[in-house]
Every structure is written in structure tokens, then in C-alpha cells.
C-alpha atoms as a PDB file:
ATOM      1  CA  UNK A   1      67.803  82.641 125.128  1.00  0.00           C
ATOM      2  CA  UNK A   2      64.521  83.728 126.019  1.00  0.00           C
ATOM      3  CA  UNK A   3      63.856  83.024 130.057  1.00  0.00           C
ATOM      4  CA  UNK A   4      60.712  80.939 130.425  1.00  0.00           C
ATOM      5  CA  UNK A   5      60.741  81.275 134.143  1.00  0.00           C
ATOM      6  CA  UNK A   6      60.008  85.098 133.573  1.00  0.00           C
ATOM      7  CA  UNK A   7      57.175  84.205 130.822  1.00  0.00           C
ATOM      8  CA  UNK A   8      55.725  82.001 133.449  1.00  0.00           C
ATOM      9  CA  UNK A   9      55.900  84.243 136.299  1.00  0.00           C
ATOM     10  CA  UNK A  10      58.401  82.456 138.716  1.00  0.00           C
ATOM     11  CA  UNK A  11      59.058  84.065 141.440  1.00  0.00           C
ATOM     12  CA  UNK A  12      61.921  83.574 143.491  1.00  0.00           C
ATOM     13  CA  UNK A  13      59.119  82.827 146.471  1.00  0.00           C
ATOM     14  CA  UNK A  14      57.939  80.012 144.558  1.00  0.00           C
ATOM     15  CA  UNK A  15      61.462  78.046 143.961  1.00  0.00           C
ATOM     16  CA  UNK A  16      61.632  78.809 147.590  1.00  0.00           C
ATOM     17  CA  UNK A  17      58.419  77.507 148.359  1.00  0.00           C
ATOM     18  CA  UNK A  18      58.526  74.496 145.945  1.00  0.00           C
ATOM     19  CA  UNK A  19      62.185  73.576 147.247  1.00  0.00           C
ATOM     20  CA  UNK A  20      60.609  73.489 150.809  1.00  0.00           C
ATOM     21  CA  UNK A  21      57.687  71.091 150.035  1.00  0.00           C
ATOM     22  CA  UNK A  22      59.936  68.384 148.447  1.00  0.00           C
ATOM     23  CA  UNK A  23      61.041  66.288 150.618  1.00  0.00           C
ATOM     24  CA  UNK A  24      64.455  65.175 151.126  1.00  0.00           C
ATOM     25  CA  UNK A  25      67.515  67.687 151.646  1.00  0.00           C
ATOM     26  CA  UNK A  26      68.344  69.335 147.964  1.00  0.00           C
ATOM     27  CA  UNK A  27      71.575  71.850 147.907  1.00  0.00           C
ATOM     28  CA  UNK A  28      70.590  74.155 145.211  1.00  0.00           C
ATOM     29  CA  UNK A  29      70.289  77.648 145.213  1.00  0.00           C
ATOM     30  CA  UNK A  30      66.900  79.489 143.952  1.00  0.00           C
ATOM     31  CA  UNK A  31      68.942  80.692 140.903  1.00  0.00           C
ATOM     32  CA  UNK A  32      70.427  76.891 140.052  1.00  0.00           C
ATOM     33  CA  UNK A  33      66.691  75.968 140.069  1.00  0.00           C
ATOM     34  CA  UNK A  34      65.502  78.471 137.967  1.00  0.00           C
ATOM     35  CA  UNK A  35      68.588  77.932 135.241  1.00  0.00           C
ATOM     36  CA  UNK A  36      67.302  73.924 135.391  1.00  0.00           C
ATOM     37  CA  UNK A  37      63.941  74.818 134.738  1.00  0.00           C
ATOM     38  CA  UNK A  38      65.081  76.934 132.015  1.00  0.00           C
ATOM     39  CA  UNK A  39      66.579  74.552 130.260  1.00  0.00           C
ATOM     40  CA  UNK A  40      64.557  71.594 130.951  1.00  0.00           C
ATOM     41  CA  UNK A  41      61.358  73.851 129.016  1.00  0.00           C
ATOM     42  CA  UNK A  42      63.592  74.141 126.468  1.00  0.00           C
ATOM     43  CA  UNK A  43      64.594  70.496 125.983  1.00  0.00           C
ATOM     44  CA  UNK A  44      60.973  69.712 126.200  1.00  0.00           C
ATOM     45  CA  UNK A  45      59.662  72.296 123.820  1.00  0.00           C
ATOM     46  CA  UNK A  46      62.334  70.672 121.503  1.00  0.00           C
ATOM     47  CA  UNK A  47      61.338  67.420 122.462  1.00  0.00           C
ATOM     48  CA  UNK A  48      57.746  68.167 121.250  1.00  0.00           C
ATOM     49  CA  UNK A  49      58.720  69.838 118.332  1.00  0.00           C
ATOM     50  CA  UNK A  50      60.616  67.140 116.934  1.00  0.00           C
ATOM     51  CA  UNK A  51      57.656  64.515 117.399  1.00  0.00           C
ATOM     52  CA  UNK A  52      56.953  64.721 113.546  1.00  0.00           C
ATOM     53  CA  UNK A  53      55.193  66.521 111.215  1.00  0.00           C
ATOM     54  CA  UNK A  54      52.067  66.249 109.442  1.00  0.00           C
ATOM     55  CA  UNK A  55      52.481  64.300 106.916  1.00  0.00           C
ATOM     56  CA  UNK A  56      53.153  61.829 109.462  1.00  0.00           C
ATOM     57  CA  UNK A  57      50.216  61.271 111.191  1.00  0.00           C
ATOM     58  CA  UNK A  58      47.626  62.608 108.753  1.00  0.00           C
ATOM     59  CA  UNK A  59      44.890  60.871 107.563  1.00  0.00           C
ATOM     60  CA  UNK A  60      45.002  60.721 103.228  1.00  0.00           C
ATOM     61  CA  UNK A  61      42.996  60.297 100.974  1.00  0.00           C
ATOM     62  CA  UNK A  62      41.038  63.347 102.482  1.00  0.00           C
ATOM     63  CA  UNK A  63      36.979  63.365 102.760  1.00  0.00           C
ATOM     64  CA  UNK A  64      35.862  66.759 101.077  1.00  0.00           C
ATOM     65  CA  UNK A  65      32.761  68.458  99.980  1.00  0.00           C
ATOM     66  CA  UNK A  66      32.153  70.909  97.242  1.00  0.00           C
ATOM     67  CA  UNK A  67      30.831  74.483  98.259  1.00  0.00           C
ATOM     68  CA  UNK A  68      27.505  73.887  95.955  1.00  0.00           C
ATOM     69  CA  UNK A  69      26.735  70.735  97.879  1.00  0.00           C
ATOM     70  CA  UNK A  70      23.669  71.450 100.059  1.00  0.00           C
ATOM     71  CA  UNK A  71      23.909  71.021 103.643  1.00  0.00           C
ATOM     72  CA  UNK A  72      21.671  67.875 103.425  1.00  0.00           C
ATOM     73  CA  UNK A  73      24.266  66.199 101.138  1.00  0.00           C
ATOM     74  CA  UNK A  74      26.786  67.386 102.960  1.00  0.00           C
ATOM     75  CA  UNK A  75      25.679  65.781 106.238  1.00  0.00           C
ATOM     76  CA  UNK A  76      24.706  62.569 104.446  1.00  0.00           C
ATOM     77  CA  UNK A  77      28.269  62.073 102.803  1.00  0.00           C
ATOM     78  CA  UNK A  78      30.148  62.973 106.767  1.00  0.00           C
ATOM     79  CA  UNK A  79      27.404  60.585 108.592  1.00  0.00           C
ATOM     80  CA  UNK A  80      28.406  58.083 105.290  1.00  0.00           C
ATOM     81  CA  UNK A  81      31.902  58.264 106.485  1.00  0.00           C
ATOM     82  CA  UNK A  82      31.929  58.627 109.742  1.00  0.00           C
ATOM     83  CA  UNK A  83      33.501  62.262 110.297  1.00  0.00           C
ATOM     84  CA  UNK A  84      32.005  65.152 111.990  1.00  0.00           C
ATOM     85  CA  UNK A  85      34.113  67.990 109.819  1.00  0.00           C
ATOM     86  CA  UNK A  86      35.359  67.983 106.075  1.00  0.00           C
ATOM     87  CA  UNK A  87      37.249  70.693 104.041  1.00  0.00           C
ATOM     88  CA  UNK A  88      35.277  72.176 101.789  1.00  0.00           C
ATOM     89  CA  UNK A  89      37.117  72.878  98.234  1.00  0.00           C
ATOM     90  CA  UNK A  90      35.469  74.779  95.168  1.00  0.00           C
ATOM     91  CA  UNK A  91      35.000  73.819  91.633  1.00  0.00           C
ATOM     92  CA  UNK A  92      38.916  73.642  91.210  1.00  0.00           C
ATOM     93  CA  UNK A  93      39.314  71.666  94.104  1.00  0.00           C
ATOM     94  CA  UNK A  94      40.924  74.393  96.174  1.00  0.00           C
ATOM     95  CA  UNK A  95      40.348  74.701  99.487  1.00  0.00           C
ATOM     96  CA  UNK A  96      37.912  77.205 100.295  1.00  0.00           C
ATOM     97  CA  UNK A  97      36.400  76.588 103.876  1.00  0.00           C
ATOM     98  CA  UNK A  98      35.542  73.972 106.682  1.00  0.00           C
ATOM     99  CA  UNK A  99      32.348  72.300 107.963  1.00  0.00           C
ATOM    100  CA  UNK A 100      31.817  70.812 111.088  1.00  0.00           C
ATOM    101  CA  UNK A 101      29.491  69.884 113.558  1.00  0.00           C
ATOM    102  CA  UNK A 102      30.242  73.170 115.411  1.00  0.00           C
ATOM    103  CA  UNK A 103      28.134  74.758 111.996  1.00  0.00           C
ATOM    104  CA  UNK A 104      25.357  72.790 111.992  1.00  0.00           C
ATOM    105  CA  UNK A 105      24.562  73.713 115.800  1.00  0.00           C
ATOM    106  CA  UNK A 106      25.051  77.010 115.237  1.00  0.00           C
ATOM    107  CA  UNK A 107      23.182  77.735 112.185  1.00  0.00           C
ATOM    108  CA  UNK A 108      20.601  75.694 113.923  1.00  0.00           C
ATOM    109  CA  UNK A 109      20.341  78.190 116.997  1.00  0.00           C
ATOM    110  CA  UNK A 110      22.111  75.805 119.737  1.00  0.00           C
ATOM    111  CA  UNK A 111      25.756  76.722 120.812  1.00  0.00           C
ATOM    112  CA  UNK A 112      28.926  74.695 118.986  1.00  0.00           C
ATOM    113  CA  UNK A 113      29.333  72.672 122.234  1.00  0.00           C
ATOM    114  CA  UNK A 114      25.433  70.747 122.289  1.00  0.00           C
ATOM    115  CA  UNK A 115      24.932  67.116 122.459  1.00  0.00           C
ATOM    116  CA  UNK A 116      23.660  64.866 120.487  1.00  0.00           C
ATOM    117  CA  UNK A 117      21.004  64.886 122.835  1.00  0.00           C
ATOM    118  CA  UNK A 118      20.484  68.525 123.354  1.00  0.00           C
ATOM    119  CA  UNK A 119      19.476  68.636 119.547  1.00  0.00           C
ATOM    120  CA  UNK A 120      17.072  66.044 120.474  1.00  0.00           C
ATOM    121  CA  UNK A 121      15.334  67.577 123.290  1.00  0.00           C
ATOM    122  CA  UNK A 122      15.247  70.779 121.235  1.00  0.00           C
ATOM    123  CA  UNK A 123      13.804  68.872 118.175  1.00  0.00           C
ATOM    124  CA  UNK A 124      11.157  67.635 120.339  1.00  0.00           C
ATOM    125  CA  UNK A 125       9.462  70.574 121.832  1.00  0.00           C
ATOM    126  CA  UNK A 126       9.550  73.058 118.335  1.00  0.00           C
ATOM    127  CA  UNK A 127       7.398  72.469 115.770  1.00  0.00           C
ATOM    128  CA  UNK A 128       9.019  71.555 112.383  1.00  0.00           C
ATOM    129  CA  UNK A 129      12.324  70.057 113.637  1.00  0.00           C
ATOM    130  CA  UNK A 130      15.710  72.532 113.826  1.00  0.00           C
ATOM    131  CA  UNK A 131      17.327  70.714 111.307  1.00  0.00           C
ATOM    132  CA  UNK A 132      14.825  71.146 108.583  1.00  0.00           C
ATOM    133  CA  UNK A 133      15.836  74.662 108.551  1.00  0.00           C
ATOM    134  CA  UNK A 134      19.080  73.656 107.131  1.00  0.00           C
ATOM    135  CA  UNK A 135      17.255  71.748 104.131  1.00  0.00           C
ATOM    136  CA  UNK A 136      17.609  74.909 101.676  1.00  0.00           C
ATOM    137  CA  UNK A 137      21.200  76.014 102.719  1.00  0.00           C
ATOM    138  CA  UNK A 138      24.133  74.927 100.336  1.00  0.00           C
ATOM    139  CA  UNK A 139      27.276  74.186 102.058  1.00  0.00           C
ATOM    140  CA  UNK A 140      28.789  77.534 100.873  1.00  0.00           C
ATOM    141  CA  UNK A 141      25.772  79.037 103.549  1.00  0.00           C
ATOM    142  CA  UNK A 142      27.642  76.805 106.058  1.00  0.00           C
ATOM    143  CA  UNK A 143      31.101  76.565 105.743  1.00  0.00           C
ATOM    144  CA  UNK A 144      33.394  78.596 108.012  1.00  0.00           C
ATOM    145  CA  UNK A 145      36.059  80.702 106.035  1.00  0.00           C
ATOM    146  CA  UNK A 146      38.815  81.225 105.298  1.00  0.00           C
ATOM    147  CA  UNK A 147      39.656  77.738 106.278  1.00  0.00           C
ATOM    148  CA  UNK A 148      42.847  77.444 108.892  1.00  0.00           C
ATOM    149  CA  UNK A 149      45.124  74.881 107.290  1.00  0.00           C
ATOM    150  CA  UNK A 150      48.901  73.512 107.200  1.00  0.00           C
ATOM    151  CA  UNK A 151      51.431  71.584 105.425  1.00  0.00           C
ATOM    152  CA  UNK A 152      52.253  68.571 105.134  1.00  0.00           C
ATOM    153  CA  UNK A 153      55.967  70.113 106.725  1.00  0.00           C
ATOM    154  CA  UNK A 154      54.023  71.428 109.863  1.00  0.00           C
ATOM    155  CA  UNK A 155      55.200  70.400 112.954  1.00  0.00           C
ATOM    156  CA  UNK A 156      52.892  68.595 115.614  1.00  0.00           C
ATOM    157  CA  UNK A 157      53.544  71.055 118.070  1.00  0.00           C
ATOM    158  CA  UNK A 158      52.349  73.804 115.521  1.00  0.00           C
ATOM    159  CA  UNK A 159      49.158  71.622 114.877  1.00  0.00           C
ATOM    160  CA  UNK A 160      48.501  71.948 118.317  1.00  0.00           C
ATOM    161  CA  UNK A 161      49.215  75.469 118.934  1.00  0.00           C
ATOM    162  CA  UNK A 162      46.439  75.549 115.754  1.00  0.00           C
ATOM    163  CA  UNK A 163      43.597  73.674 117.745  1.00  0.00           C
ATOM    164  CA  UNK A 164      44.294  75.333 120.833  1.00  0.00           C
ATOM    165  CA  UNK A 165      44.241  79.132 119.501  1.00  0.00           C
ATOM    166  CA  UNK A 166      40.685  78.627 117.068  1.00  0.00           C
ATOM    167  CA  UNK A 167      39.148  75.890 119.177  1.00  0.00           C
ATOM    168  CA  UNK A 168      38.903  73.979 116.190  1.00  0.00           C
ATOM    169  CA  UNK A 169      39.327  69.698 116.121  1.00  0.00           C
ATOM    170  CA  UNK A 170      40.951  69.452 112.512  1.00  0.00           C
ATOM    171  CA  UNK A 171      43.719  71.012 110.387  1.00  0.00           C
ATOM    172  CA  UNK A 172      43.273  70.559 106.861  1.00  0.00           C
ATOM    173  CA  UNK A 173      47.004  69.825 104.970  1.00  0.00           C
ATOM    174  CA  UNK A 174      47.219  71.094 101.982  1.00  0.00           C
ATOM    175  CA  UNK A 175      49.656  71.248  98.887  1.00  0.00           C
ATOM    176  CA  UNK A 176      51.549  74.379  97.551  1.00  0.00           C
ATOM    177  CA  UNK A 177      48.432  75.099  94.937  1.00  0.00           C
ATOM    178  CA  UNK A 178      45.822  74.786  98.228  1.00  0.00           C
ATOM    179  CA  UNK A 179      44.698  71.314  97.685  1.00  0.00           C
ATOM    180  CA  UNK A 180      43.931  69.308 100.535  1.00  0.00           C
ATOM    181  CA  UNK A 181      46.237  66.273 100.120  1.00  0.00           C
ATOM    182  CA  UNK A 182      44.906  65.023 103.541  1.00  0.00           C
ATOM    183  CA  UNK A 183      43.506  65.920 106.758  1.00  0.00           C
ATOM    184  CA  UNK A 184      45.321  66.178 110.862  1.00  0.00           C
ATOM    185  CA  UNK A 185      42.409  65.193 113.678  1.00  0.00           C
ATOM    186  CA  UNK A 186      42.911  66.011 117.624  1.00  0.00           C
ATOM    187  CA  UNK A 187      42.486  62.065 117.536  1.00  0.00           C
ATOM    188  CA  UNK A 188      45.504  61.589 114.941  1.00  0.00           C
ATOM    189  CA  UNK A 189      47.279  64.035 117.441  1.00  0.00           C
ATOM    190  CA  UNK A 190      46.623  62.333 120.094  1.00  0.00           C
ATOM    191  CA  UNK A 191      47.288  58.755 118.722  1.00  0.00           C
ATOM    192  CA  UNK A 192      50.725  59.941 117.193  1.00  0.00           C
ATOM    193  CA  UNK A 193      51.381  61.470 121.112  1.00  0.00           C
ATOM    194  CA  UNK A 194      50.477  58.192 122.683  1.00  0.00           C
ATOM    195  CA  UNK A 195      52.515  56.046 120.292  1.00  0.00           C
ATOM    196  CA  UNK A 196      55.706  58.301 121.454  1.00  0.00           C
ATOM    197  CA  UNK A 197      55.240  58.176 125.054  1.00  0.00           C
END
């Protein structure tokens, strides 16, 4: 069994040190604590892990665009539906990249985290307004690739590990032929999380 208190850098100083600041009289050696830490990371990581997978708390049908949509189309159709990302899937419907708001800052010069407002302000003092820059892209121009995605069989715990390593605020799911079947949101993360606790 791998020892989390090593991975996290426990030092015997800090059981010390946390022992002392509780309060109350606790008859436990440095070495008990660190074997109950242990294995209370481990129950929770397997805690986590078994909160469900995909397919239960994705959102299906699935929103897409196609690759040769332009980018005006494209962000008519996501403000038509209310989402700020969509896979993007070619011809044969395969998945083949990801648009979200993050691209349409960026290809209009402002950094993936602006506001609403921010775009505003910026729209204000430039002639000819940022976004009609985007009017001759096609979404292909825009779309960030290759897409991450997972399966309907992914765990939550993966799907999280997924948002936290690419900064990213969707997960695509996808069938065996690379079909998006339906789509995993922080928000459906955190819903499904909630629901749990």
C-alpha cells in the first residue's frame, strides 16, 4: 500500500504538532496517527471513487457543432441553448475538438478568464468591435484539439482529476466509435457531489 502520509509530506513534527493543538487528552502515538491517516485517505479516495460514473450524471442528448460551422453559427446555436462549450464532431459525427468560451476570448486577444464585461469595455474603446474579427473564422479555426473526453464507464473522481489537470469545465462522453453520446459539466459534478453529501 502506497503511504499517503509520505506523498503528502507528514512529518513526524506535524502529528506532533497537530496532536498538541487538539484539545482534550488523546493516547496515540505519532506512528498510530499516521497509520489512521493512512487509511482514512484511502477509505475516502474509495469513497469518491465509488460516487458513480458518467453515465450517471451526464447530460444526453449532447449539444454539438460541426467543424464547417462558422464561429458566428456556432455562437448563435450555444447562446440558443444556453451552454458556453460544445463538442465539436466532423462530417461523420466523430468527435474532433471542443469550443468554449475560453476560445472565443482568446482568439479575440483577451485572456480565457475575461468577463462578460471585460469584452465590453474592450468592445467599446476599439474601433470595429473584437468580435467581428471572428465573423470569417469557421469553427474548425476555433476549436481546441484533440478534444479530452471519457466514457460513459469513467469514474467521477477521474472526471475530476480531468478538469483539474487541463483547466477545462466539460468532459465530452463518448461511445467506442468516438461519438459523443452526451456531455459531463463541473455543474453536473458538482450537483451529483451535493446530492451524495
Amino acid at each position: 500500500m502506497k503511504d499517503h502520509c509520505d506523498a503528502l509530506d507528514l512529518t513526524e513534527d506535524d502529528v506532533i504538532n497537530a496532536m498538541r493543538s487538539m484539545q482534550g487528552y488523546i493516547d496515540i502515538t505519532p506512528g498510530d496517527f499516521r497509520e489512521i491517516y493512512s487509511l482514512a485517505y484511502d477509505l475516502a479516495l474509495k469513497r469518491v471513487r465509488s460516487l458513480g460514473k458518467a453515465e450517471d450524471v451526464m447530460t444526453s442528448p449532447v449539444h454539438c457543432l460541426n467543424r464547417e460551422m462558422s464561429v458566428s453559427e456556432a455562437g448563435s446555436f450555444m447562446a440558443l441553448h444556453g451552454i458556453s462549450g460544445a463538442p465539436v464532431v466532423d462530417e461523420q459525427g466523430i468527435i474532433c475538438g471542443v469550443v468554449s468560451e475560453k476560445d472565443f476570448l482568446r482568439k479575440m486577444g483577451l485572456p480565457g478568464t475575461a468577463t462578460f464585461m471585460a469584452v465590453v469595455s474592450r468592445c467599446m474603446t476599439i474601433y470595429g468591435c473584437l468580435v467581428s474579427d471572428l465573423g470569417g473564422l469557421s469553427v474548425r479555426e476555433l476549436m481546441n484539439c484533440p478534444p479530452i473526453v471519457a466514457t460513459k464507464e469513467t469514474t467521477l473522481a477521474e472526471i475530476s482529476e480531468l478538469f483539474s489537470k487541463h483547466s477545462i469545465n466539460r468532459v465530452p462522453i463518448c461511445d467506442a466509435n468516438g461519438r459523443p453520446i452526451g456531455i459531463v459539466t463541473r455543474t453536473n459534478l458538482v450537483s451529483s457531489l451535493c446530492q451524495v453529501s
